[in-house]
C-alpha atoms as a PDB file:
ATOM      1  CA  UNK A   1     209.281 177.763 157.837  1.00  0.00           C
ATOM      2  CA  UNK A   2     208.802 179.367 161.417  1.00  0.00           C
ATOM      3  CA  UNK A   3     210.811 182.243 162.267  1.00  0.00           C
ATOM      4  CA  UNK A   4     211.006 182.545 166.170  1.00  0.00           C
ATOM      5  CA  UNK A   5     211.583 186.407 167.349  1.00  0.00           C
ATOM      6  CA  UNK A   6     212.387 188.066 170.732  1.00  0.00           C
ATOM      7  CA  UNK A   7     209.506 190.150 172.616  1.00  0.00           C
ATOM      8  CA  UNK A   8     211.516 192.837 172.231  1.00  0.00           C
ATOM      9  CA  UNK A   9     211.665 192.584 168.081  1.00  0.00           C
ATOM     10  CA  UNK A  10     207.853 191.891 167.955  1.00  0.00           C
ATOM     11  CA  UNK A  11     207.266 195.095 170.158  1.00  0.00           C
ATOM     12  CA  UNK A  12     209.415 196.856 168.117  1.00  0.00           C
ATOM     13  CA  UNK A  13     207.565 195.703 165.358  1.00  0.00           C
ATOM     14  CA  UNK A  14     204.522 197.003 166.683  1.00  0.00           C
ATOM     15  CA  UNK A  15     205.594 200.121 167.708  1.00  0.00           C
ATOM     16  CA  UNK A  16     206.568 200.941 163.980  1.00  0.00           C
ATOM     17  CA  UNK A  17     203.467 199.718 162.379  1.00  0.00           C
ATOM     18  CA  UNK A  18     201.630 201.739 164.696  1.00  0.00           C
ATOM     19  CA  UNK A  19     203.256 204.997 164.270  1.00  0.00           C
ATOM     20  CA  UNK A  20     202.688 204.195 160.380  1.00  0.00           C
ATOM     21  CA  UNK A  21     199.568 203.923 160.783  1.00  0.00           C
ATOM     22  CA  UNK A  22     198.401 206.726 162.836  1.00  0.00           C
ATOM     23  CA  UNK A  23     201.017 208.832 160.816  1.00  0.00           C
ATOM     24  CA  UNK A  24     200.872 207.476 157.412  1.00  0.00           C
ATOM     25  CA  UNK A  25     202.457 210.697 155.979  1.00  0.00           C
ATOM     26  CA  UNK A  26     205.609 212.322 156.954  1.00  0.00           C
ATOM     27  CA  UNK A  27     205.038 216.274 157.332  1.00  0.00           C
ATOM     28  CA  UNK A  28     205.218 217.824 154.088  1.00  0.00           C
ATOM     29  CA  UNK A  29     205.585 221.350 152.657  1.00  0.00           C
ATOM     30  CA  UNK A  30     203.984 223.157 149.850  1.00  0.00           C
ATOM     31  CA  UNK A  31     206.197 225.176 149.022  1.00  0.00           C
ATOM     32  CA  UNK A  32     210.020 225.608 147.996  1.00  0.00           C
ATOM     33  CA  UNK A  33     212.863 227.610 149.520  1.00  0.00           C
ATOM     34  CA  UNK A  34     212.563 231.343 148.261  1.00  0.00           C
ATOM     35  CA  UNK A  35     208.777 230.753 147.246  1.00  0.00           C
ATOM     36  CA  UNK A  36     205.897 233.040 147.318  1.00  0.00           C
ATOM     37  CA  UNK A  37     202.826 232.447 149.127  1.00  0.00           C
ATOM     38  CA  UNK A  38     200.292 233.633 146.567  1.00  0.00           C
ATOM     39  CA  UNK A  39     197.884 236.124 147.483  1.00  0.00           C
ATOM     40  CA  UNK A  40     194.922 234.187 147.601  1.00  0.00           C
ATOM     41  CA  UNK A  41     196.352 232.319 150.564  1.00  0.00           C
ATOM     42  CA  UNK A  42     197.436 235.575 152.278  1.00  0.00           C
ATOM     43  CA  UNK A  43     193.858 237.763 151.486  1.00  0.00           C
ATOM     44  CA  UNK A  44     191.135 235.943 153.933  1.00  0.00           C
ATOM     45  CA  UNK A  45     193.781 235.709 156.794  1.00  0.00           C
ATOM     46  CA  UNK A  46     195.030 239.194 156.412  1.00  0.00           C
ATOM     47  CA  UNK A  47     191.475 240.610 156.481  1.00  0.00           C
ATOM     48  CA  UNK A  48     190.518 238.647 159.376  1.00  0.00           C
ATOM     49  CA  UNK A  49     192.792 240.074 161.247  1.00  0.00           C
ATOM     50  CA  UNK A  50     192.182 243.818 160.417  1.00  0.00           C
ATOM     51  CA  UNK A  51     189.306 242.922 161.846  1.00  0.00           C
ATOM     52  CA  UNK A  52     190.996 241.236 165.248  1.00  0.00           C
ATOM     53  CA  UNK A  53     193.935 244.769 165.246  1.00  0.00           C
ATOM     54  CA  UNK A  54     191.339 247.352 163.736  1.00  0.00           C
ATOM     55  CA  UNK A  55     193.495 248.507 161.057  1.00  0.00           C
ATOM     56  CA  UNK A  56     192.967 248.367 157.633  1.00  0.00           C
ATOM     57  CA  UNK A  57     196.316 247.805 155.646  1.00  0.00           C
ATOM     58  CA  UNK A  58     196.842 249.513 152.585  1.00  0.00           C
ATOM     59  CA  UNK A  59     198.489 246.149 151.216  1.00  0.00           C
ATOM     60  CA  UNK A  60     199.163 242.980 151.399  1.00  0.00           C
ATOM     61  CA  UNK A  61     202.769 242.067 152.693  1.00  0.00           C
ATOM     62  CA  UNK A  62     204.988 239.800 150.716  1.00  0.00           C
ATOM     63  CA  UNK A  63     205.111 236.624 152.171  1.00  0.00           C
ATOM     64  CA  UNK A  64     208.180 234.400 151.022  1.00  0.00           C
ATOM     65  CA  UNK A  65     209.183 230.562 152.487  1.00  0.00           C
ATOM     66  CA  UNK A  66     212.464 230.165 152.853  1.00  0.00           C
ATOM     67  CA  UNK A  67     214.986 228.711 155.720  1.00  0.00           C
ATOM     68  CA  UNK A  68     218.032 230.188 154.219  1.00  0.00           C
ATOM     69  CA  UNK A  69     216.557 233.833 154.741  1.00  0.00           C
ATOM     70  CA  UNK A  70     215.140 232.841 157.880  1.00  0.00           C
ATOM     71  CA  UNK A  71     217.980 231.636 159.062  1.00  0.00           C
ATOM     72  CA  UNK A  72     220.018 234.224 157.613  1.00  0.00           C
ATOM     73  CA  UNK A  73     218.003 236.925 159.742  1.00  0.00           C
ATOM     74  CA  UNK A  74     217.429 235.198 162.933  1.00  0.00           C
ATOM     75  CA  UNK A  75     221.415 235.094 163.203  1.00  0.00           C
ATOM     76  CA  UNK A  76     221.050 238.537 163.376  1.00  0.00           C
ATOM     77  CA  UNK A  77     218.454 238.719 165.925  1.00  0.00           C
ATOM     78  CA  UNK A  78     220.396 236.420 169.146  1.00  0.00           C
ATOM     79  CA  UNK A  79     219.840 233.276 170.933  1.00  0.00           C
ATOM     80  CA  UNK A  80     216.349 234.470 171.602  1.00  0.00           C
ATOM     81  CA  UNK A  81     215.012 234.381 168.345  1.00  0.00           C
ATOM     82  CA  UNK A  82     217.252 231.000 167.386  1.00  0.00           C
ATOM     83  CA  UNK A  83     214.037 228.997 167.358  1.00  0.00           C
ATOM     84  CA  UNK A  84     211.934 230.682 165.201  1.00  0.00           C
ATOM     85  CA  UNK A  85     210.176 229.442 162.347  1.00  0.00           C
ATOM     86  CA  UNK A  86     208.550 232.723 161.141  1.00  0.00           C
ATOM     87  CA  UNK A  87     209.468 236.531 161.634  1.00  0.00           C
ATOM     88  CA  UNK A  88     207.918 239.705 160.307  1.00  0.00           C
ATOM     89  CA  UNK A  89     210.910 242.314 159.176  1.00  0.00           C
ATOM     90  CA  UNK A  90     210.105 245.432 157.207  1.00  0.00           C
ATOM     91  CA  UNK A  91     206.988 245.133 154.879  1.00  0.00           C
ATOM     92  CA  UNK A  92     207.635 241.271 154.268  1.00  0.00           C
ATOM     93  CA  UNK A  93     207.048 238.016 156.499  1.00  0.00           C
ATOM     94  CA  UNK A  94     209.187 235.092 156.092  1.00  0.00           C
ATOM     95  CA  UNK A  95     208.297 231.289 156.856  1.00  0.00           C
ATOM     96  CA  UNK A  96     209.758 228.244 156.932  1.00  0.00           C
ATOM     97  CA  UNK A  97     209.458 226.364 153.906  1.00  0.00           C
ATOM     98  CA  UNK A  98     210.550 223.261 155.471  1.00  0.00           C
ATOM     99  CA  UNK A  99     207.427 223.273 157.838  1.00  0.00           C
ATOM    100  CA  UNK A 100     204.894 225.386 156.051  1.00  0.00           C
ATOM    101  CA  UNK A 101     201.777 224.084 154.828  1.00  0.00           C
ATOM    102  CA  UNK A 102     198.457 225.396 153.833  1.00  0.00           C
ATOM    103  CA  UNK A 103     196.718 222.475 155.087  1.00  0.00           C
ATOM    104  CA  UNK A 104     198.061 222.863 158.130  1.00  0.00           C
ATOM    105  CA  UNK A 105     196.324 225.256 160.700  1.00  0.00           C
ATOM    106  CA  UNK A 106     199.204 225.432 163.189  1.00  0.00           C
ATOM    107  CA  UNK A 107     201.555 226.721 160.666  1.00  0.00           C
ATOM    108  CA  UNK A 108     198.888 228.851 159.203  1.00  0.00           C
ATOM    109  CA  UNK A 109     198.798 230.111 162.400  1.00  0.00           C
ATOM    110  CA  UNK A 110     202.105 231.530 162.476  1.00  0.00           C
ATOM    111  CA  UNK A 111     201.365 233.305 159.350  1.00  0.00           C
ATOM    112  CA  UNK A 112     198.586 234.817 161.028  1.00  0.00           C
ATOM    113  CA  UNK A 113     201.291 235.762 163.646  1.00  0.00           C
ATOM    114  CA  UNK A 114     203.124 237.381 161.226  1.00  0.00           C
ATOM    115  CA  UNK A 115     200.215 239.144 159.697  1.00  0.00           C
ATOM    116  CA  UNK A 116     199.396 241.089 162.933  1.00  0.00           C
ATOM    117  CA  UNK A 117     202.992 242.246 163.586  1.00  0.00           C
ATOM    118  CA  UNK A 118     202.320 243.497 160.068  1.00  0.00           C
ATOM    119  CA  UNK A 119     199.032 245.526 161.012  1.00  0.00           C
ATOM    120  CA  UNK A 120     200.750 246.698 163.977  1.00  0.00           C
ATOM    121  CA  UNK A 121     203.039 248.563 162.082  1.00  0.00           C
ATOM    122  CA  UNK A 122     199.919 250.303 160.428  1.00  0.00           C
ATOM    123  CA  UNK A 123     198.832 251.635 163.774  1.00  0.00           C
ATOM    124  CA  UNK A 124     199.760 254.783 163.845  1.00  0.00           C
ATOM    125  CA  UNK A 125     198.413 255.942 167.390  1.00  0.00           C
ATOM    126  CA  UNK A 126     199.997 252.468 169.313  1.00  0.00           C
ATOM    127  CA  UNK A 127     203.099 252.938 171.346  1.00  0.00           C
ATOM    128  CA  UNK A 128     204.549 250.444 172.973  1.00  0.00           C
ATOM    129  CA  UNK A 129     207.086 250.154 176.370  1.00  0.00           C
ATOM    130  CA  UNK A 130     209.201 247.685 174.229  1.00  0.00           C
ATOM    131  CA  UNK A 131     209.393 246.047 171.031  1.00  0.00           C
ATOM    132  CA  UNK A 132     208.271 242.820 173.225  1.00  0.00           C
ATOM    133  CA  UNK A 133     204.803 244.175 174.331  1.00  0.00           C
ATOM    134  CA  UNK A 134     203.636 243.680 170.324  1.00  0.00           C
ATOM    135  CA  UNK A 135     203.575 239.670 171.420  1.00  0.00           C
ATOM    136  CA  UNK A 136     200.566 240.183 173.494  1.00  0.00           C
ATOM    137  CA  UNK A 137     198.253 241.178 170.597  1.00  0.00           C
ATOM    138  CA  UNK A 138     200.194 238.764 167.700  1.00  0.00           C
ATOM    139  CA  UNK A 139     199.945 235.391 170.426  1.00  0.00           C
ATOM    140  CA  UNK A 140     196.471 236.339 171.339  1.00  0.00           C
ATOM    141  CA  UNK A 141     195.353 236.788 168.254  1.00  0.00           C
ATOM    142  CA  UNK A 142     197.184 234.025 166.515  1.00  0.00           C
ATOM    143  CA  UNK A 143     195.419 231.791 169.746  1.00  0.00           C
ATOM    144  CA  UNK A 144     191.697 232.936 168.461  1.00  0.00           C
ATOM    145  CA  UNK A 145     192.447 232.217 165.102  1.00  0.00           C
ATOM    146  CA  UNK A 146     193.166 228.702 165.829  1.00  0.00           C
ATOM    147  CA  UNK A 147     190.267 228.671 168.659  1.00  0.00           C
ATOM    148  CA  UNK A 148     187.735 229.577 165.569  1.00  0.00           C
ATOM    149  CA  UNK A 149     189.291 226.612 163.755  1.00  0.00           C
ATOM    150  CA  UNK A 150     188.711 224.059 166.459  1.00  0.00           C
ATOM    151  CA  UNK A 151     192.578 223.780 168.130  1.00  0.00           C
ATOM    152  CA  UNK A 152     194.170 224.385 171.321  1.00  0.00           C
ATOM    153  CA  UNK A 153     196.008 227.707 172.034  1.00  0.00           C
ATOM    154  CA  UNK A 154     199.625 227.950 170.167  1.00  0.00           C
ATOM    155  CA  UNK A 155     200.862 228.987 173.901  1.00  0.00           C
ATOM    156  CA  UNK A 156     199.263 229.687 177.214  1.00  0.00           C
ATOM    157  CA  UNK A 157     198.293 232.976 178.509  1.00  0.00           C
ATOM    158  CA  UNK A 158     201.155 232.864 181.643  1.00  0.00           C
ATOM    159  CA  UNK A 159     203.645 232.155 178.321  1.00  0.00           C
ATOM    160  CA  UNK A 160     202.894 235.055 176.287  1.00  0.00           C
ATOM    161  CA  UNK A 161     203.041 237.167 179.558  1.00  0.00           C
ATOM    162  CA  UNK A 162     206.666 235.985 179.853  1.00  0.00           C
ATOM    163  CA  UNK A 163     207.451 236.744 175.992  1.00  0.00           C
ATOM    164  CA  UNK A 164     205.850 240.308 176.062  1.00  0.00           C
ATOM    165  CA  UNK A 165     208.062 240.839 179.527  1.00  0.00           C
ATOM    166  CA  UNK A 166     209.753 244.480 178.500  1.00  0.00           C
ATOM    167  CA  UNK A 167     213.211 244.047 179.983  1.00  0.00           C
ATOM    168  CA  UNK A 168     213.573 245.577 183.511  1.00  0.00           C
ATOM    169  CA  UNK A 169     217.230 247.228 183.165  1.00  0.00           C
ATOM    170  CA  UNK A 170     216.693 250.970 182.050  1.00  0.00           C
ATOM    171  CA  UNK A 171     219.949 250.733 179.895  1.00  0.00           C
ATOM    172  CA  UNK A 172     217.849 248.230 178.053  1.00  0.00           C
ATOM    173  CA  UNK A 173     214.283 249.504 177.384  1.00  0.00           C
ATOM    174  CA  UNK A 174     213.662 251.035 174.290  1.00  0.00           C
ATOM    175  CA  UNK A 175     210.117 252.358 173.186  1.00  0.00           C
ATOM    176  CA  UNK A 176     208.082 249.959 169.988  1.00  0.00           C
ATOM    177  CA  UNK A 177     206.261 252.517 167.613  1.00  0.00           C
ATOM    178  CA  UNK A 178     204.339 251.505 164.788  1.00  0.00           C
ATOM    179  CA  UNK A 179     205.988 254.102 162.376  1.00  0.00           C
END
């Protein structure tokens, strides 16, 4: 039996069995909604970068992956934050469980995001024009980490420049501390 197909169908065809090839896995997670990273994920990173801030931290911060409390404080935040698939808030960094991965070194790299906002808030002497200025340090250090580890930069230098941008309107400016 022959079965005559259209080009179209046979690229088609093609197309698929080539993205299952070069991507034979979908993206997993490790971990569940509300889970714990486990310290022994969260010690070497958050070491490294007292190293990168020059803090020491007197503990490690919990680290929990969930999208419902992600999402639940990003709403919270505005449109600017809408995106956002980690966030440090008070003593505790939250991921995405949907995306996070150990394996992964781009979404370990937002962990080690997260990590610096937390050693920032150990730096007792650091004042900042605006709560945005803390993105130079966290994106430039988040981009070494994943230099060290062989990648490309999470975001451009010009990029982070527009991110730390402390708004211009002096009804608007308020001054970062790391109390």
């Amino acid at each position: 039996m022959i079965v005559v197909i259209s080009m179209k169908t046979f690229l088609l065809i093609l197309f698929v069995s080539t993205l299952l090839v070069v991507f034979p896995q979908s993206v997993r997670a490790d971990f569940e909604d509300g889970q714990s990273v486990p310290a022994t994920v969260i010690a070497p990173l958050m070491a490294w970068v007292e190293a990168q801030v020059g803090v020491k931290v007197p503990a490690l911060p919990q680290v929990i992956t969930s999208k419902t409390r992600l999402a639940d404080i990003v709403s919270r935040m505005g449109r600017s934050a809408a995106r956002a698939k980690a966030l440090y808030v008070s003593g505790f960094v939250v991921l995405d469980h949907r995306s996070f991965d150990t394996e992964d070194e781009t979404e370990m790299s937002l962990l080690v995001h997260e990590l610096v906002h937390y050693a920032q808030s150990f730096k007792r002497q650091s004042v900042w024009s605006c709560a945005q200025a803390k993105e130079v340090e966290a994106y430039t250090i988040q981009n070494k980490w994943l230099e060290d580890q062989g990648h490309s930069p999470f975001v451009r230098a010009s990029w982070i420049d527009r991110m730390a941008a402390c708004p211009t309107s002096t009804s608007s400016v308020a001054v970062a501390r790391a109390d």
